[in-house]
C-alpha atoms as a PDB file:
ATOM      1  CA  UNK A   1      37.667 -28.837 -41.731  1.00  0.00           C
ATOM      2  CA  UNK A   2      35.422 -29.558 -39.150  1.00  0.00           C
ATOM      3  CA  UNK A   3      33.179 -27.467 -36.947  1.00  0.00           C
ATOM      4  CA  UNK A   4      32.723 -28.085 -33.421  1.00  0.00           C
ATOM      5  CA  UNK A   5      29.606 -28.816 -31.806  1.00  0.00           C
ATOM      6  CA  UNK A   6      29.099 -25.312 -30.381  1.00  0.00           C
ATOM      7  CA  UNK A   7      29.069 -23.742 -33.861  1.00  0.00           C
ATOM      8  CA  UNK A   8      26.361 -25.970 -35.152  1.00  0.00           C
ATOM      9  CA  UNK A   9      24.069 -24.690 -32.142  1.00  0.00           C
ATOM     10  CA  UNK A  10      25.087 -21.222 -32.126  1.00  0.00           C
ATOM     11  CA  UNK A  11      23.699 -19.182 -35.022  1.00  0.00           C
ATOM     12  CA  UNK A  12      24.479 -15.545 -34.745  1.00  0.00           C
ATOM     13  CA  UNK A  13      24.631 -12.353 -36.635  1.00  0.00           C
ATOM     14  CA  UNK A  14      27.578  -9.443 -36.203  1.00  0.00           C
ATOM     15  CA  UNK A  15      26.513  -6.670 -34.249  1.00  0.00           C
ATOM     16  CA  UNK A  16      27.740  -3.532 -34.830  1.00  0.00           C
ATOM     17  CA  UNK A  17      28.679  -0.729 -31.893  1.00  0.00           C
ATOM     18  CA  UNK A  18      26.564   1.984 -33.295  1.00  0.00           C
ATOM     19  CA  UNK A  19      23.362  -0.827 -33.533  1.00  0.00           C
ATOM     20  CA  UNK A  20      24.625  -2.353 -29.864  1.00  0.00           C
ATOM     21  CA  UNK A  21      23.853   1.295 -28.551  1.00  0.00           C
ATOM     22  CA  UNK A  22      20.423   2.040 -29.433  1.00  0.00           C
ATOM     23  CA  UNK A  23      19.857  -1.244 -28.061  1.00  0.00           C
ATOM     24  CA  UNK A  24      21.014  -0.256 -24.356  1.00  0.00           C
ATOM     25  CA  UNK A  25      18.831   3.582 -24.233  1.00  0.00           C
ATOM     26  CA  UNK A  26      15.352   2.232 -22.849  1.00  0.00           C
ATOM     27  CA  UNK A  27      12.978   2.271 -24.937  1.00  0.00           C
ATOM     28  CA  UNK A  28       9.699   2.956 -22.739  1.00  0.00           C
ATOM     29  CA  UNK A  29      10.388   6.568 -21.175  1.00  0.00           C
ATOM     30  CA  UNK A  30       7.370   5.111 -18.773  1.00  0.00           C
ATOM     31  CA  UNK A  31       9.142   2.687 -17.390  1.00  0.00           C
ATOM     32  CA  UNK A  32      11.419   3.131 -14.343  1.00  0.00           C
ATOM     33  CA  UNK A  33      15.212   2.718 -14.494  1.00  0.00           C
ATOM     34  CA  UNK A  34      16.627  -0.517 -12.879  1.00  0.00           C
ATOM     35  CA  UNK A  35      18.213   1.763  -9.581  1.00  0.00           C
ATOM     36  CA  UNK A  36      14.587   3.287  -8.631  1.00  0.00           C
ATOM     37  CA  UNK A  37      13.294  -0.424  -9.031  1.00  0.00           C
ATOM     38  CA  UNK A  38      15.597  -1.520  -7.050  1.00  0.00           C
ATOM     39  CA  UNK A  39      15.217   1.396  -4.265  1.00  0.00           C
ATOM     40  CA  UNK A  40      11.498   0.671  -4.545  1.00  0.00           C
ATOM     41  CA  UNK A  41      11.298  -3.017  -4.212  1.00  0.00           C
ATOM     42  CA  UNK A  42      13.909  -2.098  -1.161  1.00  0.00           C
ATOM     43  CA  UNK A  43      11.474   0.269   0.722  1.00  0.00           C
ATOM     44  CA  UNK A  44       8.613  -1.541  -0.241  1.00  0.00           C
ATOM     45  CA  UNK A  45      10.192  -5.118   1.320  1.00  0.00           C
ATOM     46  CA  UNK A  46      11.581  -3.045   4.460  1.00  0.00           C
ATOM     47  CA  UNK A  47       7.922  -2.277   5.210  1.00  0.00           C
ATOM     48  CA  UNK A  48       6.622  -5.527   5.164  1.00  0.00           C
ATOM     49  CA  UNK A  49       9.398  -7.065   7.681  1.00  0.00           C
ATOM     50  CA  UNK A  50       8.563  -3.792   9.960  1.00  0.00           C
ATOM     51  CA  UNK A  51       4.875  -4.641   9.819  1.00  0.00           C
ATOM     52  CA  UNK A  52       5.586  -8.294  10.623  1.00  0.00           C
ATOM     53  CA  UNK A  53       7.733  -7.569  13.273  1.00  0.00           C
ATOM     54  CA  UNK A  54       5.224  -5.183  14.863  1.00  0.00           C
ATOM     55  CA  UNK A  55       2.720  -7.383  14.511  1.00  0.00           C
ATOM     56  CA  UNK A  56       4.916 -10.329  16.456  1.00  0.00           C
ATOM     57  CA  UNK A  57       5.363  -7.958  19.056  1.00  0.00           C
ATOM     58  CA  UNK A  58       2.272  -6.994  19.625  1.00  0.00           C
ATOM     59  CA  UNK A  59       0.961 -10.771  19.949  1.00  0.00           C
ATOM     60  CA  UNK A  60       4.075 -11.881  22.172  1.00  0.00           C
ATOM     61  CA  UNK A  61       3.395  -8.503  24.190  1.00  0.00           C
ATOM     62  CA  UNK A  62      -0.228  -9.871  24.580  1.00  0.00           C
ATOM     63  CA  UNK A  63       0.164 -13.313  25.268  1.00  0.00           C
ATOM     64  CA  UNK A  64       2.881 -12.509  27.535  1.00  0.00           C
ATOM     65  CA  UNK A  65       0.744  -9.935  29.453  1.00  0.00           C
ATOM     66  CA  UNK A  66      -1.897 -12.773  29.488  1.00  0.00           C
ATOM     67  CA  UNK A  67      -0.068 -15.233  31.280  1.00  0.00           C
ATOM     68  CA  UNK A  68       1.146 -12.938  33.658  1.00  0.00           C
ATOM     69  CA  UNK A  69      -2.039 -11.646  34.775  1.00  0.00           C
ATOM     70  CA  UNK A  70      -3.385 -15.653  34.222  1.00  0.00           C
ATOM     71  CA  UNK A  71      -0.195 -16.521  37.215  1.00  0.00           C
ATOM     72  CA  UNK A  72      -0.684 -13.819  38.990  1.00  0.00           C
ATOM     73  CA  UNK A  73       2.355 -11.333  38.583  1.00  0.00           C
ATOM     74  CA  UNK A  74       5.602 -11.175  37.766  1.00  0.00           C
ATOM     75  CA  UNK A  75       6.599 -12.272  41.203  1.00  0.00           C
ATOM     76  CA  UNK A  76       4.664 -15.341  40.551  1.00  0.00           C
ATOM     77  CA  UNK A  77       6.140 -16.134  36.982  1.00  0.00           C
ATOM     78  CA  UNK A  78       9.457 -15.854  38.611  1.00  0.00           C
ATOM     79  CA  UNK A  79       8.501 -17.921  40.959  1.00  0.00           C
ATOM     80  CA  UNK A  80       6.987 -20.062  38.495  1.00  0.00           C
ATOM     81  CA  UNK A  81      10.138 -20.641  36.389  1.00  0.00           C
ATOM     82  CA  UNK A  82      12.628 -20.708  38.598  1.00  0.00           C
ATOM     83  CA  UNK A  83      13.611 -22.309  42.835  1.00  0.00           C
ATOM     84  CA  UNK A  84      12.913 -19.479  44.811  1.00  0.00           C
ATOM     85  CA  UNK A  85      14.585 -20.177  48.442  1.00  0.00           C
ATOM     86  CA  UNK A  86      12.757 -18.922  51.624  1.00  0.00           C
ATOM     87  CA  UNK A  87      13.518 -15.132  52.206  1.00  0.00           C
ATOM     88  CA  UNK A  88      14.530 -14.183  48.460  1.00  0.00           C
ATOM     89  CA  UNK A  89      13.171 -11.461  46.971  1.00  0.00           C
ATOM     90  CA  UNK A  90      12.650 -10.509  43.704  1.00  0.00           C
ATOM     91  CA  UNK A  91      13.964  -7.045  43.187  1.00  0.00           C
ATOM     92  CA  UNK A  92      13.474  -6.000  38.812  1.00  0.00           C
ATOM     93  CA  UNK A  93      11.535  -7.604  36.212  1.00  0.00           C
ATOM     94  CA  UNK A  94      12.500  -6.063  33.307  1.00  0.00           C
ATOM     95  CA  UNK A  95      11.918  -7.401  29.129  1.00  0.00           C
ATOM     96  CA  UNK A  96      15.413  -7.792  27.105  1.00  0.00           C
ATOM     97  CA  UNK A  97      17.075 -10.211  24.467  1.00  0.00           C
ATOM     98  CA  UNK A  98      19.708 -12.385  25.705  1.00  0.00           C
ATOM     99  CA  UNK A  99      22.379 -12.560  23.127  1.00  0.00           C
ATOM    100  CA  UNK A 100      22.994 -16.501  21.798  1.00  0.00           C
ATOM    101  CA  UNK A 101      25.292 -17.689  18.756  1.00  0.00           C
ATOM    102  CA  UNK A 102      21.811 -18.234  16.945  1.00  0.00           C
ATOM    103  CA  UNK A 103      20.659 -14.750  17.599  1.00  0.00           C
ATOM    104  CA  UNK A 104      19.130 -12.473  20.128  1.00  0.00           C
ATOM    105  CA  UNK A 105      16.202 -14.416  22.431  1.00  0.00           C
ATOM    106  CA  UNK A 106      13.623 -12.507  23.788  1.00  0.00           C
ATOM    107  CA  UNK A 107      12.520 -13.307  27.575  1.00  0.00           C
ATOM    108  CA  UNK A 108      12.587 -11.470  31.051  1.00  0.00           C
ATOM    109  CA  UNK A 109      15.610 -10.918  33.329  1.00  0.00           C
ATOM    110  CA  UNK A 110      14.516 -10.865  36.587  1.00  0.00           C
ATOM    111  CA  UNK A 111      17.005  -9.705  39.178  1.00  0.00           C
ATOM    112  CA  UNK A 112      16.321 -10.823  42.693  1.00  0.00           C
ATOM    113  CA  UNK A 113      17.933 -10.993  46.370  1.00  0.00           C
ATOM    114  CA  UNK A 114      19.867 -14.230  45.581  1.00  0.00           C
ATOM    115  CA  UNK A 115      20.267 -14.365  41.854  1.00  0.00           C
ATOM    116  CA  UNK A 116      20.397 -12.827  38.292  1.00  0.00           C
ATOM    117  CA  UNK A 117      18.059 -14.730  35.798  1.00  0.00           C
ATOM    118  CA  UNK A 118      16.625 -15.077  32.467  1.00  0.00           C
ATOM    119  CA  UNK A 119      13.775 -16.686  31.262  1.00  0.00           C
ATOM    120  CA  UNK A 120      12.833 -17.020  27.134  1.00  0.00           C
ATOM    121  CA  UNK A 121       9.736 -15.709  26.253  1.00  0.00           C
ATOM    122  CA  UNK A 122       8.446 -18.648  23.727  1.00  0.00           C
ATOM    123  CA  UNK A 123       9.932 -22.171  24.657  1.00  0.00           C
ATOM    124  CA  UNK A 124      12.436 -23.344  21.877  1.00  0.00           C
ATOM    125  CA  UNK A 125      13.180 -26.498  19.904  1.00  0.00           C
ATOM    126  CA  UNK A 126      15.852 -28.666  21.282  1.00  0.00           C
ATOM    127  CA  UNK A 127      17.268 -32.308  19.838  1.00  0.00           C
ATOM    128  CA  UNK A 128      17.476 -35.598  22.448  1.00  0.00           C
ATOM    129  CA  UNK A 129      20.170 -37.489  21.730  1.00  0.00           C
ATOM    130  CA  UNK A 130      17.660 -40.231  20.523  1.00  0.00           C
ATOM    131  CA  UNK A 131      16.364 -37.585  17.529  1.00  0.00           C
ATOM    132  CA  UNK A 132      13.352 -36.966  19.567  1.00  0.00           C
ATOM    133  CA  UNK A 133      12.190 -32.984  19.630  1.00  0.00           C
ATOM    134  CA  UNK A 134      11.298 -30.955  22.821  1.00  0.00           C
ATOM    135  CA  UNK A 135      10.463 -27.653  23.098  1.00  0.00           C
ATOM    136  CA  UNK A 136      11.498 -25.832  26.158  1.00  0.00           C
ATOM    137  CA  UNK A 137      12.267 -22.740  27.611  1.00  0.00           C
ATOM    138  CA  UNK A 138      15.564 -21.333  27.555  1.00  0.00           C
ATOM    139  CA  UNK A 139      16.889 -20.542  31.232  1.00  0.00           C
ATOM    140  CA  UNK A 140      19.749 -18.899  32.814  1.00  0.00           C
ATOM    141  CA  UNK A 141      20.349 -18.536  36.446  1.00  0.00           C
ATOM    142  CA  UNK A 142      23.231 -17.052  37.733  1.00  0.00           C
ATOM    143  CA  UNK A 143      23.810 -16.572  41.165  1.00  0.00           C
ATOM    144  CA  UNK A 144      25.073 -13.421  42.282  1.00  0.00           C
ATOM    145  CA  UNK A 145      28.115 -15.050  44.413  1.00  0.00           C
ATOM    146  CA  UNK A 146      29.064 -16.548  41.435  1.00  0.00           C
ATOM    147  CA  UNK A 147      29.125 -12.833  39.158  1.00  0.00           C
ATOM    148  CA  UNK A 148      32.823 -11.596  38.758  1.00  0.00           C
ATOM    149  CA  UNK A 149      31.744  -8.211  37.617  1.00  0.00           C
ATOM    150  CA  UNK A 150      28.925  -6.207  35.349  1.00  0.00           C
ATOM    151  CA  UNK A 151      29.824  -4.006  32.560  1.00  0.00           C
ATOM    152  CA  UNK A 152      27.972  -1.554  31.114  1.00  0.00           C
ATOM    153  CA  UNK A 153      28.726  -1.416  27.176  1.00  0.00           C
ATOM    154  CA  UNK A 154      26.639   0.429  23.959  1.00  0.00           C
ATOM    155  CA  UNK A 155      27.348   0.538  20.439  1.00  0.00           C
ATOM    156  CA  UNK A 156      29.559   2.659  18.897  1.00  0.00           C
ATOM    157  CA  UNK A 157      27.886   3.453  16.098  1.00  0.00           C
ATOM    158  CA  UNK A 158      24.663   3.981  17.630  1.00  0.00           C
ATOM    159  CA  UNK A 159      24.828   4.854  21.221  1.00  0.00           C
ATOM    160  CA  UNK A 160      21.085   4.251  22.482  1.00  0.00           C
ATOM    161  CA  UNK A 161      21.735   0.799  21.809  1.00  0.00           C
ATOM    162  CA  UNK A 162      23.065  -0.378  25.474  1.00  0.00           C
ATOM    163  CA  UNK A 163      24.428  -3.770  26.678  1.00  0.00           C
ATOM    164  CA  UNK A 164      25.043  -5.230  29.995  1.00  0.00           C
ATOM    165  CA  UNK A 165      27.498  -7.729  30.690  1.00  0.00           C
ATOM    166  CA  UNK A 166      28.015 -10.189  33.249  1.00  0.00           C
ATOM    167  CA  UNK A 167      31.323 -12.320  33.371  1.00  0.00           C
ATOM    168  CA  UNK A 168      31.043 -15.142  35.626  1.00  0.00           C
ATOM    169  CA  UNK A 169      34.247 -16.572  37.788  1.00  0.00           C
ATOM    170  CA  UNK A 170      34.386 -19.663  35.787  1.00  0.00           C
ATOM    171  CA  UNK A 171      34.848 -16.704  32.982  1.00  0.00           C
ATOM    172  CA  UNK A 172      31.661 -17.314  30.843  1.00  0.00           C
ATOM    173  CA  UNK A 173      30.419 -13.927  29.779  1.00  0.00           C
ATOM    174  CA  UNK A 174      26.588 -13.053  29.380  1.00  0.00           C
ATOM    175  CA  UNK A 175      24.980 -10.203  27.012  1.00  0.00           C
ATOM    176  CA  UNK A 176      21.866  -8.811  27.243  1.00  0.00           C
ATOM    177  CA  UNK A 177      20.390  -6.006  25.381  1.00  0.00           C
ATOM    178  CA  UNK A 178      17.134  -3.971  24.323  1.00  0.00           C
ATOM    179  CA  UNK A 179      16.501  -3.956  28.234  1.00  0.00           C
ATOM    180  CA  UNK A 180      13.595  -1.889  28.991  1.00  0.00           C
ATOM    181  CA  UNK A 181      14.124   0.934  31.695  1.00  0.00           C
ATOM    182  CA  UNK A 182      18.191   0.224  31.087  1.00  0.00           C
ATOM    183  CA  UNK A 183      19.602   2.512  34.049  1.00  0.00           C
ATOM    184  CA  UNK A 184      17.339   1.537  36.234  1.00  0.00           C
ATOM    185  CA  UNK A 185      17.720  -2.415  36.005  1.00  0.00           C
ATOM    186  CA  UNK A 186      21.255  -1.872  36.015  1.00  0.00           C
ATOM    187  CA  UNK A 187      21.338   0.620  39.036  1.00  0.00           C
ATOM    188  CA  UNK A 188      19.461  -2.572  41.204  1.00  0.00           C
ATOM    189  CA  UNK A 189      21.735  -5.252  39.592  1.00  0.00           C
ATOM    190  CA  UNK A 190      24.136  -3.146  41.636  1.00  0.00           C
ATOM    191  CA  UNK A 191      22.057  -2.831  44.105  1.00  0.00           C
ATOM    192  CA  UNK A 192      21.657  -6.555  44.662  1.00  0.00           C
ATOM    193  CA  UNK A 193      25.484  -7.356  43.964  1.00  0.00           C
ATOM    194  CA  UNK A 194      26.590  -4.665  46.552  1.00  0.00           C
ATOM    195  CA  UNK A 195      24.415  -6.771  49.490  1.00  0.00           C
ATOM    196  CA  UNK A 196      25.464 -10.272  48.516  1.00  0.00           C
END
């Protein structure tokens, strides 16, 4: 008879059920069960990605507030950024995320006289079709002749959480949310649609 080549490597005693039970009760009342390790490690990672994310803000907020006051305004960073025709006004300024299929981009949408725009607030890494990398800002303008309607939308689950949506008439559909002072950049989006 011969023996396969597992049962020359595996050497093993029989373990009996009363035996395999004392070996699953812990045997270090100190130590913690596996569930509050897990719930701990949990917590304990949760507060690191809140401090890093506070911490991002806070720098972004800064170095955004910097190169405001460094232009001159927010007029002027609109200006800046985007063609401004003779006569246009810019109306809002307001901080939001602009939602993408890679994720929500932070930036500004400014809302003037002629148009609906949205600038990101760190430029981002884009591909030539040579393999060469640029990094630029990501832009939308949309002009307000153009905007088949806005919709105001918020999640179901947790209502503070408030969208607006602009459809376009060639049907492409734009989503921004975390928009600081929400009714009131929506009420002059309105505003500025009603006198184009």
């Amino acid at each position: 008879m011969q023996t396969s080549l597992l049962h020359n490597l595996v050497v093993g005693t029989p373990v009996i059920s009363a035996t395999y039970d004392q070996f699953q009760k812990p045997v270090n009342r100190y130590l913690h069960g596996p569930a509050t390790q897990c719930q701990r490690s949990t917590t304990t990672s949760k507060q690191m990605r809140l401090r890093t994310n506070v911490s991002e803000t806070v720098m972004r907020k800064l170095s955004l507030g910097a190169r405001i006051l460094r232009v001159g305004g927010v007029e002027n960073v609109f200006k800046q950024f985007f063609s401004v025709r003779e006569g246009e006004r810019l109306l809002k300024a307001s901080h939001c995320y602009l939602s993408t299929t890679s994720g929500p981009l932070a930036g500004f949408l400014f809302i003037s006289t002629d148009k609906v725009a949205f600038c990101s607030e760190r430029s981002v890494k884009v591909f030539t079709q040579t393999g060469q990398m640029l990094r630029i800002r990501y832009k939308v303008m949309i002009p307000l002749n153009k905007i088949k309607c806005v919709n105001q939308s918020k999640n179901v689950q947790k209502p503070t959480q408030k969208y607006i949506e602009i459809v376009t008439e060639d049907n492409f559909d734009f989503w921004f949310m975390g928009v600081l002072k929400y009714q009131k950049t929506f009420k002059y989006l309105e505003q500025a649609l009603s006198q184009a």
